[in-house]
Protein backbone atom coordinates (compact mmCIF):
# COMPACT_ATOMS: atom_id res chain seq x y z
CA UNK A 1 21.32 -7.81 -0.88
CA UNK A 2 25.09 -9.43 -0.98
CA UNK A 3 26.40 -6.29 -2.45
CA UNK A 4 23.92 -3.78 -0.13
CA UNK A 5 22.37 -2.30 -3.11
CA UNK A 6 19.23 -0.05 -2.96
CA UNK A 7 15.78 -2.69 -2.91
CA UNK A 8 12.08 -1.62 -2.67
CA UNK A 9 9.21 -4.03 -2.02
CA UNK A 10 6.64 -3.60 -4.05
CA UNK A 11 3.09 -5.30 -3.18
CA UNK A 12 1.26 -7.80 -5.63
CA UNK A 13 -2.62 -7.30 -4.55
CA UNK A 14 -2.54 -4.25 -6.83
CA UNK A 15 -1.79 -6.69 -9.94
CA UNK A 16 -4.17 -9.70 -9.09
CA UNK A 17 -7.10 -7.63 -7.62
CA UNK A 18 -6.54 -4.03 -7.81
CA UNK A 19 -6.75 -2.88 -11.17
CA UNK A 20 -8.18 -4.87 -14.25
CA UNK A 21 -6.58 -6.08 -17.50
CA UNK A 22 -4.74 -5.12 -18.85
CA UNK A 23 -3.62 -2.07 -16.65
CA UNK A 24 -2.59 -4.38 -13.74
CA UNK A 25 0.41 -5.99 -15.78
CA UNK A 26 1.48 -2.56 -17.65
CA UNK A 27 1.42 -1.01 -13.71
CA UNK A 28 3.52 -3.79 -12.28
CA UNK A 29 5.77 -2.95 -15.05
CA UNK A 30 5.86 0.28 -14.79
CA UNK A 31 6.39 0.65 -11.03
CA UNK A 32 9.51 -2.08 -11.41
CA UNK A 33 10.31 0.65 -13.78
CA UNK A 34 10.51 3.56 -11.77
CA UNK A 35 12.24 1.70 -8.85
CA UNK A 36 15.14 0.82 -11.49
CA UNK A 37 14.86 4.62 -12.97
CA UNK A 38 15.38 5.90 -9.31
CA UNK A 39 18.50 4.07 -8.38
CA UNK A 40 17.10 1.07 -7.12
CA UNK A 41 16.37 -2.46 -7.68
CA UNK A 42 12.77 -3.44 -7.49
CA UNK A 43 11.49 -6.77 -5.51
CA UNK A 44 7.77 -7.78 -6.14
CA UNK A 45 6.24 -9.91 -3.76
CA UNK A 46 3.82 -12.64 -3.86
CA UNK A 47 3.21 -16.39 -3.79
CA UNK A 48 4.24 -17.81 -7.43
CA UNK A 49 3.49 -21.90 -6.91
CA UNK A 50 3.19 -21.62 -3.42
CA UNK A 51 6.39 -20.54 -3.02
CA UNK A 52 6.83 -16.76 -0.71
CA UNK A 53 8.62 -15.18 -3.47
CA UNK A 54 10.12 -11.76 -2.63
CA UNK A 55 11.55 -10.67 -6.53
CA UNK A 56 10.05 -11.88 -9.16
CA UNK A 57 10.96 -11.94 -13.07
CA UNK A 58 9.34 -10.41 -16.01
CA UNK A 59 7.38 -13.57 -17.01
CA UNK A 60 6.28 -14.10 -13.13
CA UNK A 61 4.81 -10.69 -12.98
CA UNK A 62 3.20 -11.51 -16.42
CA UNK A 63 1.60 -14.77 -15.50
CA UNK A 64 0.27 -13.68 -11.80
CA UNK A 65 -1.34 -10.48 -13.93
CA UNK A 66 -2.98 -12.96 -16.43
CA UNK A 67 -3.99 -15.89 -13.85
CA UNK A 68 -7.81 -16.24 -13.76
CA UNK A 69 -7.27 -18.43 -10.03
CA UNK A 70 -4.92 -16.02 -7.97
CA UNK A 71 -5.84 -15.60 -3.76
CA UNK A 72 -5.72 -11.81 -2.45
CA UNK A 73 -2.83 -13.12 0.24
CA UNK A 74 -3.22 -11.60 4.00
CA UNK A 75 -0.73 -12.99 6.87
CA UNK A 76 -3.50 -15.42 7.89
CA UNK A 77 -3.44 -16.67 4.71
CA UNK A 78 0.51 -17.56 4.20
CA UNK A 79 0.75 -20.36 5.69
CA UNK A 80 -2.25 -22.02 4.33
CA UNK A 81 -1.18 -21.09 0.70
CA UNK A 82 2.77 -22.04 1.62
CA UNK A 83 1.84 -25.18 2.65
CA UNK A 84 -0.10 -25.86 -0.44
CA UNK A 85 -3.62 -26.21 0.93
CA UNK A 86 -4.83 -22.91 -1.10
CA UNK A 87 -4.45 -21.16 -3.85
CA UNK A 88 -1.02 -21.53 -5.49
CA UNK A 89 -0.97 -18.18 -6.99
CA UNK A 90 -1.75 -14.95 -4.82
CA UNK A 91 -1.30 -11.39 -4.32
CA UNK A 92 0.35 -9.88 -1.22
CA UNK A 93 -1.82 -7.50 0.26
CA UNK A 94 0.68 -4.73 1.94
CA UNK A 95 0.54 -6.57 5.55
CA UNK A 96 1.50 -9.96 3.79
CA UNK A 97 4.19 -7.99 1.44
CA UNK A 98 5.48 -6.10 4.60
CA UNK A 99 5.92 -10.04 6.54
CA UNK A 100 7.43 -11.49 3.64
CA UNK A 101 10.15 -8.51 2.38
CA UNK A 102 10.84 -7.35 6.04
CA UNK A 103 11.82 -11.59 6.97
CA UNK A 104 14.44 -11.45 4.51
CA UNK A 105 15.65 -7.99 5.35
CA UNK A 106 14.06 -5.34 3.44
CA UNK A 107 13.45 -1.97 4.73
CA UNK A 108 11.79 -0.05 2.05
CA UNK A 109 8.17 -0.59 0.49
CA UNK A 110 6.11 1.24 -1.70
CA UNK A 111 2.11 0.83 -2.11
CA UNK A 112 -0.52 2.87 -3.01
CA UNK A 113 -2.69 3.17 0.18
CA UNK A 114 -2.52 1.27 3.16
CA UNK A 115 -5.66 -0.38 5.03
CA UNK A 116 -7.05 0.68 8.09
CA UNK A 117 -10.14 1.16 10.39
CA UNK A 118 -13.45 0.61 8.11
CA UNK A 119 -16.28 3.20 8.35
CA UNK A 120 -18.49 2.02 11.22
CA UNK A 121 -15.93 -0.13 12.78
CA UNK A 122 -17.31 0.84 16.07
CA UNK A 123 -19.73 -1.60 16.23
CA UNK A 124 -18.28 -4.54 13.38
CA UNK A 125 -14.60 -4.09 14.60
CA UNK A 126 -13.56 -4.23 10.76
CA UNK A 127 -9.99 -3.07 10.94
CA UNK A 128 -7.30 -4.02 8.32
CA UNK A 129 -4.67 -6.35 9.18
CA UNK A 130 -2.13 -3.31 7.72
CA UNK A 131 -2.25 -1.46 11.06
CA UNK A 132 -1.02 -4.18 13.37
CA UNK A 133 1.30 -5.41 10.90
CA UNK A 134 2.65 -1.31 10.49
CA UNK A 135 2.65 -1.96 14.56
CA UNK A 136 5.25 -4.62 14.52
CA UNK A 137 6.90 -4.97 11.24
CA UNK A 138 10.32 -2.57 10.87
CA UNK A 139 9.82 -1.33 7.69
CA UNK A 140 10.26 2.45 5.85
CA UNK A 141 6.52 1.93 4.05
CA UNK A 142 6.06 5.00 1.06
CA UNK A 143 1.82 5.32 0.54
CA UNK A 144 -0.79 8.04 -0.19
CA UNK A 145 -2.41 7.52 3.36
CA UNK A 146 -5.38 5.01 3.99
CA UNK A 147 -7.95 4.39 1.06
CA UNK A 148 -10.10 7.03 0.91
CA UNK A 149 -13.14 4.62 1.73
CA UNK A 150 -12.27 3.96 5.00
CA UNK A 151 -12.66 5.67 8.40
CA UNK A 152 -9.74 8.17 7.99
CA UNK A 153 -9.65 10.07 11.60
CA UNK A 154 -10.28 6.64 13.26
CA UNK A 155 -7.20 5.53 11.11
CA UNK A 156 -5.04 8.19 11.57
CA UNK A 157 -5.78 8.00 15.33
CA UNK A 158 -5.01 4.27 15.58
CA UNK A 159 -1.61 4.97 14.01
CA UNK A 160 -0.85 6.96 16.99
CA UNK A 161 -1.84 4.66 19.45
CA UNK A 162 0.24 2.36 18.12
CA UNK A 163 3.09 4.39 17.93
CA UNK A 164 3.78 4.20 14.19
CA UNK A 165 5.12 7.63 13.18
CA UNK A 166 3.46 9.49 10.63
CA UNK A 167 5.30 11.40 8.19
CA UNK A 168 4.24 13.68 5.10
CA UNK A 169 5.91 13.52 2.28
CA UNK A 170 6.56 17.69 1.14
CA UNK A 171 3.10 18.11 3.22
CA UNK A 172 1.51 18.98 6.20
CA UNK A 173 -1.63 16.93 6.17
CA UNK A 174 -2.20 13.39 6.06
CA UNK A 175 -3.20 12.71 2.00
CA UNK A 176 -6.74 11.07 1.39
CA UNK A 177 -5.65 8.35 -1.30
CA UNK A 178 -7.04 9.94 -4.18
CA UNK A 179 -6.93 13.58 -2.79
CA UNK A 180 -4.64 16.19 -1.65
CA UNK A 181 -6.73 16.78 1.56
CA UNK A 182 -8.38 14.77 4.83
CA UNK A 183 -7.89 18.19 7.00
CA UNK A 184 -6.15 15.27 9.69
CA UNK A 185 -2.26 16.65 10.36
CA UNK A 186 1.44 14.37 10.03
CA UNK A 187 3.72 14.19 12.71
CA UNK A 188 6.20 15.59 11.10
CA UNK A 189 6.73 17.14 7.42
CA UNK A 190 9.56 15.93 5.95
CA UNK A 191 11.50 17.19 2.28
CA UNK A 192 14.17 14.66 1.88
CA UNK A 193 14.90 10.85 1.81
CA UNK A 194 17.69 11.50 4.33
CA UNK A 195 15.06 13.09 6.91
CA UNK A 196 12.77 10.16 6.06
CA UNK A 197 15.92 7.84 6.96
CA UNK A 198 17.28 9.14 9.58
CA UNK A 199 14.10 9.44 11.33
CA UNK A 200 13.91 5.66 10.94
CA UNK A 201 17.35 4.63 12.04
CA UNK A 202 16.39 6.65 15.63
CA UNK A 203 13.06 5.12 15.69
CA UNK A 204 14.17 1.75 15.25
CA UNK A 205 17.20 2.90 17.51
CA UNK A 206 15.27 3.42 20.57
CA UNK A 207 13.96 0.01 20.94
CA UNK A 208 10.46 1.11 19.06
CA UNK A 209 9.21 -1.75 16.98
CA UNK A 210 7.06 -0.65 14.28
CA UNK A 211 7.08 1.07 11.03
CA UNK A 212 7.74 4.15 9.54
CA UNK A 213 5.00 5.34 7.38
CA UNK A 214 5.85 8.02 4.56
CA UNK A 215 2.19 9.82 3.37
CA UNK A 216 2.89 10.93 0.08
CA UNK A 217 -0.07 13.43 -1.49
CA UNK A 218 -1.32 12.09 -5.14
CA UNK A 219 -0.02 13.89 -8.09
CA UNK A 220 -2.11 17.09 -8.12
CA UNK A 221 -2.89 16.98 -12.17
CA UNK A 222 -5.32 14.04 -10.96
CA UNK A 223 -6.21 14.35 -7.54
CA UNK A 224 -9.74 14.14 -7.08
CA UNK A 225 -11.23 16.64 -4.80
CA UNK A 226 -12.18 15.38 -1.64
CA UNK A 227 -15.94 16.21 -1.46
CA UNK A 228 -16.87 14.95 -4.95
CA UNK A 229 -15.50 11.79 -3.43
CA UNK A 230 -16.58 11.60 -0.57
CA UNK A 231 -20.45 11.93 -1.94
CA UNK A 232 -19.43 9.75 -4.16
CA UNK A 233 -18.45 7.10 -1.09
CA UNK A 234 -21.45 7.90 0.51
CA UNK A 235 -23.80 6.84 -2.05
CA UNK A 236 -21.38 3.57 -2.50
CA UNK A 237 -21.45 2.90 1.13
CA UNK A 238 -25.34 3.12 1.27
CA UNK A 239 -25.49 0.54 -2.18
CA UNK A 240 -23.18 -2.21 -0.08
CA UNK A 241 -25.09 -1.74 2.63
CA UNK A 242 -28.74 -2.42 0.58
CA UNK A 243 -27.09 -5.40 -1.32
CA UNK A 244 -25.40 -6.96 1.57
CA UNK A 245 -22.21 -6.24 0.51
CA UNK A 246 -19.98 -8.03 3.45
CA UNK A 247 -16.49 -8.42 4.84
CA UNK A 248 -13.44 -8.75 1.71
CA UNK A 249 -16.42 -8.32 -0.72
CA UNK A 250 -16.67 -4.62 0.54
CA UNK A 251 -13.72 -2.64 -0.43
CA UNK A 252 -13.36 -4.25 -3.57
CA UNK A 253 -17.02 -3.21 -4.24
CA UNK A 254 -16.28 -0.18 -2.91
CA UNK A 255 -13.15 0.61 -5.31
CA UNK A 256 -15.52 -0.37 -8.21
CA UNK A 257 -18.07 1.95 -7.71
CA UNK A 258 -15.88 4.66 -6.87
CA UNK A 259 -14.18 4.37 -10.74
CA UNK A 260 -17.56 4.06 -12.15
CA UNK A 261 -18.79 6.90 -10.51
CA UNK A 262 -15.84 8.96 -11.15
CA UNK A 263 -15.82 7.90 -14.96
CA UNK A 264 -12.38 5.90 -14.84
CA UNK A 265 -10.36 8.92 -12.95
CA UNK A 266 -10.26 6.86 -9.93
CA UNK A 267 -8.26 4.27 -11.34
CA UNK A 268 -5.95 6.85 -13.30
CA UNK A 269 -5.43 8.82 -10.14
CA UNK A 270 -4.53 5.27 -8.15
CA UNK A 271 -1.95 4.81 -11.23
CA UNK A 272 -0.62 8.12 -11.09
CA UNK A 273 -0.10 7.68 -6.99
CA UNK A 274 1.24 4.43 -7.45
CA UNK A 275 3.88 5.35 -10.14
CA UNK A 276 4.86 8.63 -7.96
CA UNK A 277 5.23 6.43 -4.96
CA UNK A 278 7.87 4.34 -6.17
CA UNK A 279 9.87 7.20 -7.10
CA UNK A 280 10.11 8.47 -3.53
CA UNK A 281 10.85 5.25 -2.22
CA UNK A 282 13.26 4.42 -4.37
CA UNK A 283 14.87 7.67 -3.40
CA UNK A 284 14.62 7.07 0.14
CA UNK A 285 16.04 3.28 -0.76
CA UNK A 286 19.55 4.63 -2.37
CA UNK A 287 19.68 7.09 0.88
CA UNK A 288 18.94 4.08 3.21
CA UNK A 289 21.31 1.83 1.70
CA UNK A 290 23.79 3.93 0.70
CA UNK A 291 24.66 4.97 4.36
């Protein structure tokens, strides 16, 4: 940060509850690598010891990806694990990474799908602590769109309402996670890292608060088309709801069924995303920085 070189944020939910062993440490690895292949130095986030640690080392990542008693970390959890009174180890979920990163001065972060209004919200008020934290955190955040299990019109029009711009990533539509298509439109399409920064530095310019979110499609080799998946959701949706499947339990459950149903591509096509993402980012990082 001394020397203004190129940083993206990367989350640390992904490696302590996203993805099993032992896919969640090669991942982390692998997106650190793509940051560093891109231009860019790559800052993983989480709580190691109860410390906020934005950057971590090799053996960190290593250790958080192999610790059986790690906390899925939300900002209403910092405090309590910072001050020692939870779990000392814990993944950042993108609203906590966002928090931590943006307080020391980071503007670019890459994740694979952001949180956001939960399918029948309308009557539990299950939203994601993502969207106000994309409300009021600065930040240049690189995703595929919401997860695919959640409300995704309801998401995309809370976005708006909060005035966090929308842009597509070399697309007109807002991506669906693990597909190409959710038939809901971007703001704006945009083709380069400069057009991603530049709309940021007017954003932030005007006075305007919140983030700047970049909706990148999934690799098309493994995109899963969207109405295999959404039966697919369906039938999950209707299993939580039999087995009382409630609040955090849910999209974890959720995820799971989706990769069994889908034999494994789910989790190869949330790889794939993830890897892709922290290319672009780390492109849009050496424009940011570098200007």
């Amino acid at each position: 940060m001394r020397d203004k070189r190129p940083i993206v944020a990367l989350e640390s939910a992904v490696i302590t509850h996203g993805l099993p062993r032992p896919y969640n440490l090669e991942t982390a690895l692998a997106l650190e690598g793509e940051v560093r292949a891109g231009g860019a130095i790559p800052a993983t986030v989480a709580i190691v010891g109860g410390q906020a640690r934005v950057g971590l080392s090799g053996d960190e990542v290593a250790a958080l990806a192999n610790t059986d008693q790690t906390a899925k970390i939300s900002p209403r959890d910092l405090g309590i694990a910072i001050a020692g009174l939870g779990c000392s180890f814990g993944g950042t979920t993108v609203a906590a990474t966002m928090q931590l990163a943006s307080r020391v001065g980071l503007a670019v972060f890459a994740t694979g799908g952001i949180g956001g209004v939960h399918r029948g919200a309308t009557t539990t008020f299950d939203i994601s602590a993502d969207l106000p934290t994309l409300a009021r955190v600065p930040m240049i955040v690189v995703c595929s769109g919401a997860k695919a299990i959640l409300d995704l019109p309801a998401t995309r029009e809370w976005l708006e309402t909060a005035g966090v711009p929308v842009l597509g990533w070399q697309t007109d539509e807002f991506p669906a996670f693990y597909s190409l298509s959710s038939g809901l439109s971007v703001d704006l399409r945009v083709n380069t890292a400069a057009a991603v920064v530049a709309v940021a530095r007017e954003h932030w310019g005007a006075g305007l608060p919140s983030a700047v979110l970049v909706t990148v499609p999934p690799p098309a080799e493994v995109a899963i088309d969207a109405l295999e998946l959404n039966a697919v959701i369906t039938q999950a949706l209707a299993e939580a709801e039999q087995t009382g499947v409630r609040g955090r339990a849910v999209t974890p459950f959720l995820l799971d069924a989706v990769r069994i149903a889908t034999s494994g591509r789910s989790m190869a096509t949330n790889i794939a995303l993830l890897r892709h993402n922290a290319t672009v980012a780390a492109a849009i990082a050496v424009e940011y920085y570098g200007r």
